[in-house]
PDB file of N, CA and C in Angstrom:
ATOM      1  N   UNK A   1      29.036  17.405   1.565  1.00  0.00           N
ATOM      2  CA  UNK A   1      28.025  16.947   2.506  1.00  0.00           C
ATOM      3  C   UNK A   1      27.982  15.416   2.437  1.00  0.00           C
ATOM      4  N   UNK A   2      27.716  14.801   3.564  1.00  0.00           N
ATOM      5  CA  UNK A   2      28.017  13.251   3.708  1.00  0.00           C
ATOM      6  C   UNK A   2      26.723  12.346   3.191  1.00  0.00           C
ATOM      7  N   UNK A   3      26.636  11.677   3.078  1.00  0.00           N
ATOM      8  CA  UNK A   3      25.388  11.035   2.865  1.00  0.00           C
ATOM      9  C   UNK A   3      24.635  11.032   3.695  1.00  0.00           C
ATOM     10  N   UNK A   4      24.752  11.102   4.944  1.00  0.00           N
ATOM     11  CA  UNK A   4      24.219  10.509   6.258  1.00  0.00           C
ATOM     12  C   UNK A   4      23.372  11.954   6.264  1.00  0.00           C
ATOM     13  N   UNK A   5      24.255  13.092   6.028  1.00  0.00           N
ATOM     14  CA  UNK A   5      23.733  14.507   6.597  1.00  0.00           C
ATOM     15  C   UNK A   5      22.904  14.540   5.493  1.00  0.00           C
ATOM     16  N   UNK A   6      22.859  14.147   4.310  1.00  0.00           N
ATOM     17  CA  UNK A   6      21.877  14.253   3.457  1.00  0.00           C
ATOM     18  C   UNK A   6      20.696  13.798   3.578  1.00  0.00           C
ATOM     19  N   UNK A   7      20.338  12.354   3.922  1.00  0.00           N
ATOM     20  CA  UNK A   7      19.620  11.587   4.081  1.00  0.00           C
ATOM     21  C   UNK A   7      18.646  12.234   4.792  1.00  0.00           C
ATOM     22  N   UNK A   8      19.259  12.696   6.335  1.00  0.00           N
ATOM     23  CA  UNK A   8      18.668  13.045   7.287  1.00  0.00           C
ATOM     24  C   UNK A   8      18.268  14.345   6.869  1.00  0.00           C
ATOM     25  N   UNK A   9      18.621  15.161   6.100  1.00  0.00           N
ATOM     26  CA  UNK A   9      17.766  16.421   5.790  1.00  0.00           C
ATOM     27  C   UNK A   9      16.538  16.117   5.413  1.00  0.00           C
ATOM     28  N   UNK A  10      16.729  15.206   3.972  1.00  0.00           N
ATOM     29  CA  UNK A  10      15.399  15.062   3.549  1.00  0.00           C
ATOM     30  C   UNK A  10      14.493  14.740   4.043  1.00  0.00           C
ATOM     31  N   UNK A  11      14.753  13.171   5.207  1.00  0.00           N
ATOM     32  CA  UNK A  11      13.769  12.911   5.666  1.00  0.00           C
ATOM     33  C   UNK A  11      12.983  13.173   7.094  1.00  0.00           C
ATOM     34  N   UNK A  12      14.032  14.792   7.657  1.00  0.00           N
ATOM     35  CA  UNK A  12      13.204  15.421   8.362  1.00  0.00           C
ATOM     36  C   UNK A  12      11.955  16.051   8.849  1.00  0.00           C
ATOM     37  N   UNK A  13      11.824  16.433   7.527  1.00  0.00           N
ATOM     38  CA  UNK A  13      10.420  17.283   7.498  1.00  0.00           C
ATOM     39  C   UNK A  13       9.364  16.064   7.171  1.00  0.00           C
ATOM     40  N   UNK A  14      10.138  14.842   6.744  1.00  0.00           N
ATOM     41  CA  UNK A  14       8.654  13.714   7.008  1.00  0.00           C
ATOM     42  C   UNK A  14       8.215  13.636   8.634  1.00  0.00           C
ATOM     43  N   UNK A  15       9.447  13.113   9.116  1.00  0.00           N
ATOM     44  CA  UNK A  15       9.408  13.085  10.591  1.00  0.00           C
ATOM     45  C   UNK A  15       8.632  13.842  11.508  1.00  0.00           C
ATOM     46  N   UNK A  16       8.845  14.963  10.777  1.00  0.00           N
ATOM     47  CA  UNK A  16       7.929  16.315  12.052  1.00  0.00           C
ATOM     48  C   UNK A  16       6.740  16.512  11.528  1.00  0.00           C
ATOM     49  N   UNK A  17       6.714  16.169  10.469  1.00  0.00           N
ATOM     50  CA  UNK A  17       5.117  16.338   9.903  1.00  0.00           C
ATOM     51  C   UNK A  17       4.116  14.471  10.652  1.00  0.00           C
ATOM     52  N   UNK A  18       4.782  13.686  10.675  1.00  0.00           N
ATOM     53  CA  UNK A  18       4.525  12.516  11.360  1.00  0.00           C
ATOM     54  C   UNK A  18       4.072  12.531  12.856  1.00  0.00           C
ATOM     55  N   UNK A  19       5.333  12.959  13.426  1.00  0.00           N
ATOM     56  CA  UNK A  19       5.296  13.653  14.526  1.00  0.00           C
ATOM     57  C   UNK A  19       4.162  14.621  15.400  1.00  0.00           C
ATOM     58  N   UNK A  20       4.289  15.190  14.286  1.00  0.00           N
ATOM     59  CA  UNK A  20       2.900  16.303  14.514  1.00  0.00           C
ATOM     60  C   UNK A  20       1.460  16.050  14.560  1.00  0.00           C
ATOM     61  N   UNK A  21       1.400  14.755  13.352  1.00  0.00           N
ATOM     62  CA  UNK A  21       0.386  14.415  13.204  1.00  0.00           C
ATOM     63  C   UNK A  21      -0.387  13.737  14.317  1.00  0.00           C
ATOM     64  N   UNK A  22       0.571  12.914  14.470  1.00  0.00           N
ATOM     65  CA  UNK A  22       0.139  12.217  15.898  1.00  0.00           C
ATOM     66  C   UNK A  22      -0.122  12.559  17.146  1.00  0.00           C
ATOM     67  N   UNK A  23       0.731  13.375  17.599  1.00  0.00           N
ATOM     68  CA  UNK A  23       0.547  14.563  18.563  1.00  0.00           C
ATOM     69  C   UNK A  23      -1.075  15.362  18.549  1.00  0.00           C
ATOM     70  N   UNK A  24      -1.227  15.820  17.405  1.00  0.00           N
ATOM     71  CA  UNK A  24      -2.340  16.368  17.419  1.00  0.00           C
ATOM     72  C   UNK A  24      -3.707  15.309  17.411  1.00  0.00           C
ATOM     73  N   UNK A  25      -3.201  14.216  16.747  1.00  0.00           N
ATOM     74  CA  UNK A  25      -4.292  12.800  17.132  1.00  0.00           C
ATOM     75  C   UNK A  25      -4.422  12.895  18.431  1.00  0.00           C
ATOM     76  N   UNK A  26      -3.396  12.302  19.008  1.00  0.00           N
ATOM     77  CA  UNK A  26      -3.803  12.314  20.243  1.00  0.00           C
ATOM     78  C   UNK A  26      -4.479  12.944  21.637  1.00  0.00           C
ATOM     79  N   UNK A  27      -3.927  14.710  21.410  1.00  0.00           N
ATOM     80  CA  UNK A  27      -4.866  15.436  22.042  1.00  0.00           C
ATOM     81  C   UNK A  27      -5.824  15.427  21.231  1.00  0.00           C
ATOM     82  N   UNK A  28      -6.325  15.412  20.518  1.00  0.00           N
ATOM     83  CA  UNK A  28      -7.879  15.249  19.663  1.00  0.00           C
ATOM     84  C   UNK A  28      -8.830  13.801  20.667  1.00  0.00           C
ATOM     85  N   UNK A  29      -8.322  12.418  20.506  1.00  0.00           N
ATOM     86  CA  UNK A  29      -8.307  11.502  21.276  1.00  0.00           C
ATOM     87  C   UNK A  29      -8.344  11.484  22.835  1.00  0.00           C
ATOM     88  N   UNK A  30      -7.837  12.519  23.438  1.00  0.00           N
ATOM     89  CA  UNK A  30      -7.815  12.503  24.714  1.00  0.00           C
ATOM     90  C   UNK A  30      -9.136  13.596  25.324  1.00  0.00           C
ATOM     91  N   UNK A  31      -8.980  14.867  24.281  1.00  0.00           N
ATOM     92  CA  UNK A  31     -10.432  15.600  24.959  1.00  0.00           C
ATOM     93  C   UNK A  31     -11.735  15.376  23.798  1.00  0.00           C
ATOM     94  N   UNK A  32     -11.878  14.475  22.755  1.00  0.00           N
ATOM     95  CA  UNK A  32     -13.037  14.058  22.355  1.00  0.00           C
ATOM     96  C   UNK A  32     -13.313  12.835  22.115  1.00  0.00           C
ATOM     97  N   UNK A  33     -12.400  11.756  22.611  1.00  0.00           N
ATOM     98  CA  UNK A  33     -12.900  10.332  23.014  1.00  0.00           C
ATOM     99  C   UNK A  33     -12.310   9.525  21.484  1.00  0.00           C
ATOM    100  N   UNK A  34     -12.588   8.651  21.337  1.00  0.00           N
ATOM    101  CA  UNK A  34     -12.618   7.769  19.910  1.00  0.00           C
ATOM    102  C   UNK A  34     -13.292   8.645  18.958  1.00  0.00           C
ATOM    103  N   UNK A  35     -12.589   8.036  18.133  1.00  0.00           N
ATOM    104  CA  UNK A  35     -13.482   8.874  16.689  1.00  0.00           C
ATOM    105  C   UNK A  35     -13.637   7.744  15.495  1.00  0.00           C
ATOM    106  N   UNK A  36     -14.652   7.871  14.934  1.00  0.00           N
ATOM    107  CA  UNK A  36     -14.912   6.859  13.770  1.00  0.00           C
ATOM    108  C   UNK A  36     -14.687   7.758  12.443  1.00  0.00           C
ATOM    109  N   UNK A  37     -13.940   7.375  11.720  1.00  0.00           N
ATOM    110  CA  UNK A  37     -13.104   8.122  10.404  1.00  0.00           C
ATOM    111  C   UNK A  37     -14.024   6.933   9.214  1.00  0.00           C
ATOM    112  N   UNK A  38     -14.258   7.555   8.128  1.00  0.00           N
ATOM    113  CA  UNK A  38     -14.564   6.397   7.018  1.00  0.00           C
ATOM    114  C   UNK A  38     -14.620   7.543   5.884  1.00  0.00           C
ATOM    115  N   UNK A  39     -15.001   6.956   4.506  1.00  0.00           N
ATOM    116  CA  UNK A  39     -14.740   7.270   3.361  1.00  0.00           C
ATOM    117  C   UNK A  39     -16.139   8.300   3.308  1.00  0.00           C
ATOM    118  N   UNK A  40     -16.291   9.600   2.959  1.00  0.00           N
ATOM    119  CA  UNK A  40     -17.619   9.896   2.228  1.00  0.00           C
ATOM    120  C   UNK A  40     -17.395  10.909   0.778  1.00  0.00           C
ATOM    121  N   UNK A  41     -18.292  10.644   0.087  1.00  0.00           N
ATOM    122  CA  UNK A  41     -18.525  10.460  -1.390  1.00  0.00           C
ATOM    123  C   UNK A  41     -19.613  11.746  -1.510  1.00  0.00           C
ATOM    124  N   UNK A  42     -19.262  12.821  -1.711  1.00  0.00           N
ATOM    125  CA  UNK A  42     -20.149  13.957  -2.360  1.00  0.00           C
ATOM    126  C   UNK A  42     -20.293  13.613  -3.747  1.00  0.00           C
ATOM    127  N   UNK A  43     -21.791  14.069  -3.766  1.00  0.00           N
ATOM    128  CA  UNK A  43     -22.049  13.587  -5.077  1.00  0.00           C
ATOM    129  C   UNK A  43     -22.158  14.609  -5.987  1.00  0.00           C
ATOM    130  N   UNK A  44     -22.220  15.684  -5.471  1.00  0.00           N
ATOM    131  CA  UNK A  44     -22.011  17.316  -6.223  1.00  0.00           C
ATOM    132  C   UNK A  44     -20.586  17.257  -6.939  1.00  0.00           C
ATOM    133  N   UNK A  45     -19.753  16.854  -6.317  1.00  0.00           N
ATOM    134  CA  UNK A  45     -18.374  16.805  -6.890  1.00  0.00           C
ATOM    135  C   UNK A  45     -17.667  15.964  -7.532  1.00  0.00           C
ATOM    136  N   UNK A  46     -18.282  14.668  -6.970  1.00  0.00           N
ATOM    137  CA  UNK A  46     -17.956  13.258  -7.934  1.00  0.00           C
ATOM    138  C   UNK A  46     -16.418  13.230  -7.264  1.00  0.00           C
ATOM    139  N   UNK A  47     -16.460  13.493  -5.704  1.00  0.00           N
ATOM    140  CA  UNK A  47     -14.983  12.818  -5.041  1.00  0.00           C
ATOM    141  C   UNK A  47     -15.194  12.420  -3.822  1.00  0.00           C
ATOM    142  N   UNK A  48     -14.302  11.547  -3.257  1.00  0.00           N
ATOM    143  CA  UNK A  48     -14.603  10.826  -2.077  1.00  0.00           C
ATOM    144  C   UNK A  48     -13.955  10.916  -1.049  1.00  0.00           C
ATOM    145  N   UNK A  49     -13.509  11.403   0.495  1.00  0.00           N
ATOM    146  CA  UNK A  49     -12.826  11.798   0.711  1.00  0.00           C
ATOM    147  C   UNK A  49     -12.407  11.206   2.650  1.00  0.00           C
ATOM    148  N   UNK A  50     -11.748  10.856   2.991  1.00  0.00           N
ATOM    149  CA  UNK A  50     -12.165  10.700   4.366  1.00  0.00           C
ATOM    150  C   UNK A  50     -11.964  11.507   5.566  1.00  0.00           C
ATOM    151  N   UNK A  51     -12.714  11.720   6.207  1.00  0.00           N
ATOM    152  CA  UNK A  51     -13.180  12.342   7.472  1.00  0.00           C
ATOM    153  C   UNK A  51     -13.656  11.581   8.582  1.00  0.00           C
ATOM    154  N   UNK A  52     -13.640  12.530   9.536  1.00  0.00           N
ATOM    155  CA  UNK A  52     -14.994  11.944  10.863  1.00  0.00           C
ATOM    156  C   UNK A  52     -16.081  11.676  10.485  1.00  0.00           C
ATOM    157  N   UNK A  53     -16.607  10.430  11.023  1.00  0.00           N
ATOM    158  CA  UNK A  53     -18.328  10.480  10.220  1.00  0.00           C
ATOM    159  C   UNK A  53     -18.565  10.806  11.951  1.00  0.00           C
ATOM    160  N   UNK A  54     -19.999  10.831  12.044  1.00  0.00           N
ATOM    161  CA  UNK A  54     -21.002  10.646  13.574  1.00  0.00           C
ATOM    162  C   UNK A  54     -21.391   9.455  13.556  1.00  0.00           C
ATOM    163  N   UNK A  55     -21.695   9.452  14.976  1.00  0.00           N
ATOM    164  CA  UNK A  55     -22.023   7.864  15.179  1.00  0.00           C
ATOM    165  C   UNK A  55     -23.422   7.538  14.506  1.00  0.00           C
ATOM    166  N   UNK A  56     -24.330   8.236  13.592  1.00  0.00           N
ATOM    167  CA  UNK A  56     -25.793   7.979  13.396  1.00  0.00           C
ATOM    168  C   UNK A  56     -25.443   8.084  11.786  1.00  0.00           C
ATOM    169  N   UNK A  57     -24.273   8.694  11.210  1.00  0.00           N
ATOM    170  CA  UNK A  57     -23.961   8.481   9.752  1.00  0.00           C
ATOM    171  C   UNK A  57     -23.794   7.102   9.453  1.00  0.00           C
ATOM    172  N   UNK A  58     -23.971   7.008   7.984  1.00  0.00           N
ATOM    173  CA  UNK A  58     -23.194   5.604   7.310  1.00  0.00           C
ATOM    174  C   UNK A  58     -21.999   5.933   6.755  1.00  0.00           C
ATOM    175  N   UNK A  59     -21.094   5.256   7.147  1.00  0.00           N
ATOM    176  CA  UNK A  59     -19.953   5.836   6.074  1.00  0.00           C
ATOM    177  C   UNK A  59     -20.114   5.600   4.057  1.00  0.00           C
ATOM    178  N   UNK A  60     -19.260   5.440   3.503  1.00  0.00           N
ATOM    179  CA  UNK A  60     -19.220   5.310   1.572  1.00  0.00           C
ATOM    180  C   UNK A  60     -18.739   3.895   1.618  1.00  0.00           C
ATOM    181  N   UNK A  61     -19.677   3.074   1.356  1.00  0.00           N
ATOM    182  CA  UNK A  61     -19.295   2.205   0.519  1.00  0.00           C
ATOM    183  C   UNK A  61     -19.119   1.747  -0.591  1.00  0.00           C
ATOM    184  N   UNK A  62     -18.113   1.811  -1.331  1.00  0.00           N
ATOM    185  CA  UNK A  62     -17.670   1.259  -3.046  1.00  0.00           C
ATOM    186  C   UNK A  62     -18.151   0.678  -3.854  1.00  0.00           C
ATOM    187  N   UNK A  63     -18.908  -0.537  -2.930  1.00  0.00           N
ATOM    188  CA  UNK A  63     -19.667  -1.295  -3.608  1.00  0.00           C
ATOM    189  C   UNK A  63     -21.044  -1.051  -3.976  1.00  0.00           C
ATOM    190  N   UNK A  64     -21.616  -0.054  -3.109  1.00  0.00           N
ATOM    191  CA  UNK A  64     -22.272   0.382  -3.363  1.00  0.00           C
ATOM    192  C   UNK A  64     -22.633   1.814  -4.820  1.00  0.00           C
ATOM    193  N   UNK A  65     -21.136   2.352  -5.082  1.00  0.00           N
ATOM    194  CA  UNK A  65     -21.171   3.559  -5.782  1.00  0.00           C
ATOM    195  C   UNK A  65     -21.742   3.255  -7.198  1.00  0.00           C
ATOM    196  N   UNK A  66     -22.154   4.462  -7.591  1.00  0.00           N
ATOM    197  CA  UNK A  66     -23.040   4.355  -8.898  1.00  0.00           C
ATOM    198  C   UNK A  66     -22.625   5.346  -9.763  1.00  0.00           C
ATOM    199  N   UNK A  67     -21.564   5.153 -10.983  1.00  0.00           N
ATOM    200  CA  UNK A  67     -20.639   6.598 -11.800  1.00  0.00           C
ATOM    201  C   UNK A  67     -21.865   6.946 -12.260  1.00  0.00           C
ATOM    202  N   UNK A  68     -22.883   6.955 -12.534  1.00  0.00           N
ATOM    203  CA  UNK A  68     -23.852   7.414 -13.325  1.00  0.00           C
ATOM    204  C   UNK A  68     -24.427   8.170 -12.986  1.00  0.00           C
ATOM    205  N   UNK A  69     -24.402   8.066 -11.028  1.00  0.00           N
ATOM    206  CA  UNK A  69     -25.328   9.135  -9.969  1.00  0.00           C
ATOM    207  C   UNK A  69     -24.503  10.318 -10.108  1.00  0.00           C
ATOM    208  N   UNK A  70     -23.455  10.346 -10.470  1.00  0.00           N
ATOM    209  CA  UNK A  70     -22.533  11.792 -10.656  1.00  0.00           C
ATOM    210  C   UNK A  70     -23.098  12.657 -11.242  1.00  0.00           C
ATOM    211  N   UNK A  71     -23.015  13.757 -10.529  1.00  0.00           N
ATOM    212  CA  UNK A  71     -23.583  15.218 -11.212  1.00  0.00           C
ATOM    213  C   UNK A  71     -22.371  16.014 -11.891  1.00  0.00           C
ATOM    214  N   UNK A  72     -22.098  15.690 -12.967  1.00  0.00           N
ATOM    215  CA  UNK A  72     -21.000  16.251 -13.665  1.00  0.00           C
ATOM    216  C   UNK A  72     -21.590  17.433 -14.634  1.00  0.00           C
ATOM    217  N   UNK A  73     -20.694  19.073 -13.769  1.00  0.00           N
ATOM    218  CA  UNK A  73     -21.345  19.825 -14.519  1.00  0.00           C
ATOM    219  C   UNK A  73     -20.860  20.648 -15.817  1.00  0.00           C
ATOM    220  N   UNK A  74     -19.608  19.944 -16.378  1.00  0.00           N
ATOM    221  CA  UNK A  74     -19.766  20.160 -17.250  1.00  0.00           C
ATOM    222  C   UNK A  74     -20.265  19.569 -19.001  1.00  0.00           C
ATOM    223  N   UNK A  75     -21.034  18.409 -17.956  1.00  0.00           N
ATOM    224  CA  UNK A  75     -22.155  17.431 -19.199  1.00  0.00           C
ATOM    225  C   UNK A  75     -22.986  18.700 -18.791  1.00  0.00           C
ATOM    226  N   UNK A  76     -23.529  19.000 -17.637  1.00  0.00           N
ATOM    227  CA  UNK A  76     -24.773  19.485 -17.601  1.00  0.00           C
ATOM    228  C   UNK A  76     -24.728  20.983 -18.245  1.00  0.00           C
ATOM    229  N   UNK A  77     -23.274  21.596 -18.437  1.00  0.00           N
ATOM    230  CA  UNK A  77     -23.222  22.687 -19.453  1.00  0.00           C
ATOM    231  C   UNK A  77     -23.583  22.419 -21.045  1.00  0.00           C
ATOM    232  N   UNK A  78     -23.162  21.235 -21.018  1.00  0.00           N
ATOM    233  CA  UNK A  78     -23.403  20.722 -22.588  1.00  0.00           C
ATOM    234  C   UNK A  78     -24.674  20.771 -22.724  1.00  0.00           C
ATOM    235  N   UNK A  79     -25.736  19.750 -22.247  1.00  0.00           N
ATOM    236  CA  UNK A  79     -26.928  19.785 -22.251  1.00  0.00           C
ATOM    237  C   UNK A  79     -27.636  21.192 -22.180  1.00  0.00           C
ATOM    238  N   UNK A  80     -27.333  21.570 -21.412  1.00  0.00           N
ATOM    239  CA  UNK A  80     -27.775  23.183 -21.301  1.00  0.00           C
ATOM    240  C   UNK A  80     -27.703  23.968 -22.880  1.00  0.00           C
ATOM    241  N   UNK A  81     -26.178  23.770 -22.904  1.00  0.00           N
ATOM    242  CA  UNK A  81     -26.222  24.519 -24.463  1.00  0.00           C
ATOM    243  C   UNK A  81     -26.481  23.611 -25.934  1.00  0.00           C
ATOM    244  N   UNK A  82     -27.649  22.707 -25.709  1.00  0.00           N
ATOM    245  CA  UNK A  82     -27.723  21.989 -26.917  1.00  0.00           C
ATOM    246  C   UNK A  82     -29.269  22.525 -26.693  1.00  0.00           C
ATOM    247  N   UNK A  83     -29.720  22.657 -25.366  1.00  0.00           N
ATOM    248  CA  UNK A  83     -31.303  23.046 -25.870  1.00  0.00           C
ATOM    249  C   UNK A  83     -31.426  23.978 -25.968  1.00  0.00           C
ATOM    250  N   UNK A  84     -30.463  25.149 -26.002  1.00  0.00           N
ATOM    251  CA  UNK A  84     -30.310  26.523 -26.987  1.00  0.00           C
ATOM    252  C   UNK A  84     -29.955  26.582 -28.585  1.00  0.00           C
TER     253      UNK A  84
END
């Protein structure tokens, strides 16, 4: 197998997954208008993730984040089993 035919295998399935992506942007874009995408930060899970926000959301800002506001539950198992 040549290099060339190699190359191009691998980096097919980037292509169509690229491809695709955009495609589907765009009809997304064409029957629901602009969309505002930004970072949001569940705090149940302690991860941040991006999506569509609405136009009346705030998106996550970084500078704003606080590791301490994290609800991490397996401290809160610990705690649990120390006041047993």
């Amino acid at each position: 197998m040549s290099a060339q035919i190699l190359a191009a295998v691998i980096l097919l399935p980037f292509l169509f997954v690229a491809l695709y992506a955009g495609i589907h942007e765009f009809l997304r874009f064409r029957s629901e208008g602009r969309a505002n995408y930004g970072l949001i930060f569940d705090e149940e899970t302690g991860t941040s993730y991006v999506t569509g926000i609405a136009e009346e959301e705030d998106a996550f800002d970084p500078e704003d984040f606080d590791p301490n506001d994290y609800n991490d539950p397996e401290v809160a198992e610990e705690t649990e089993e120390s006041k047993t």
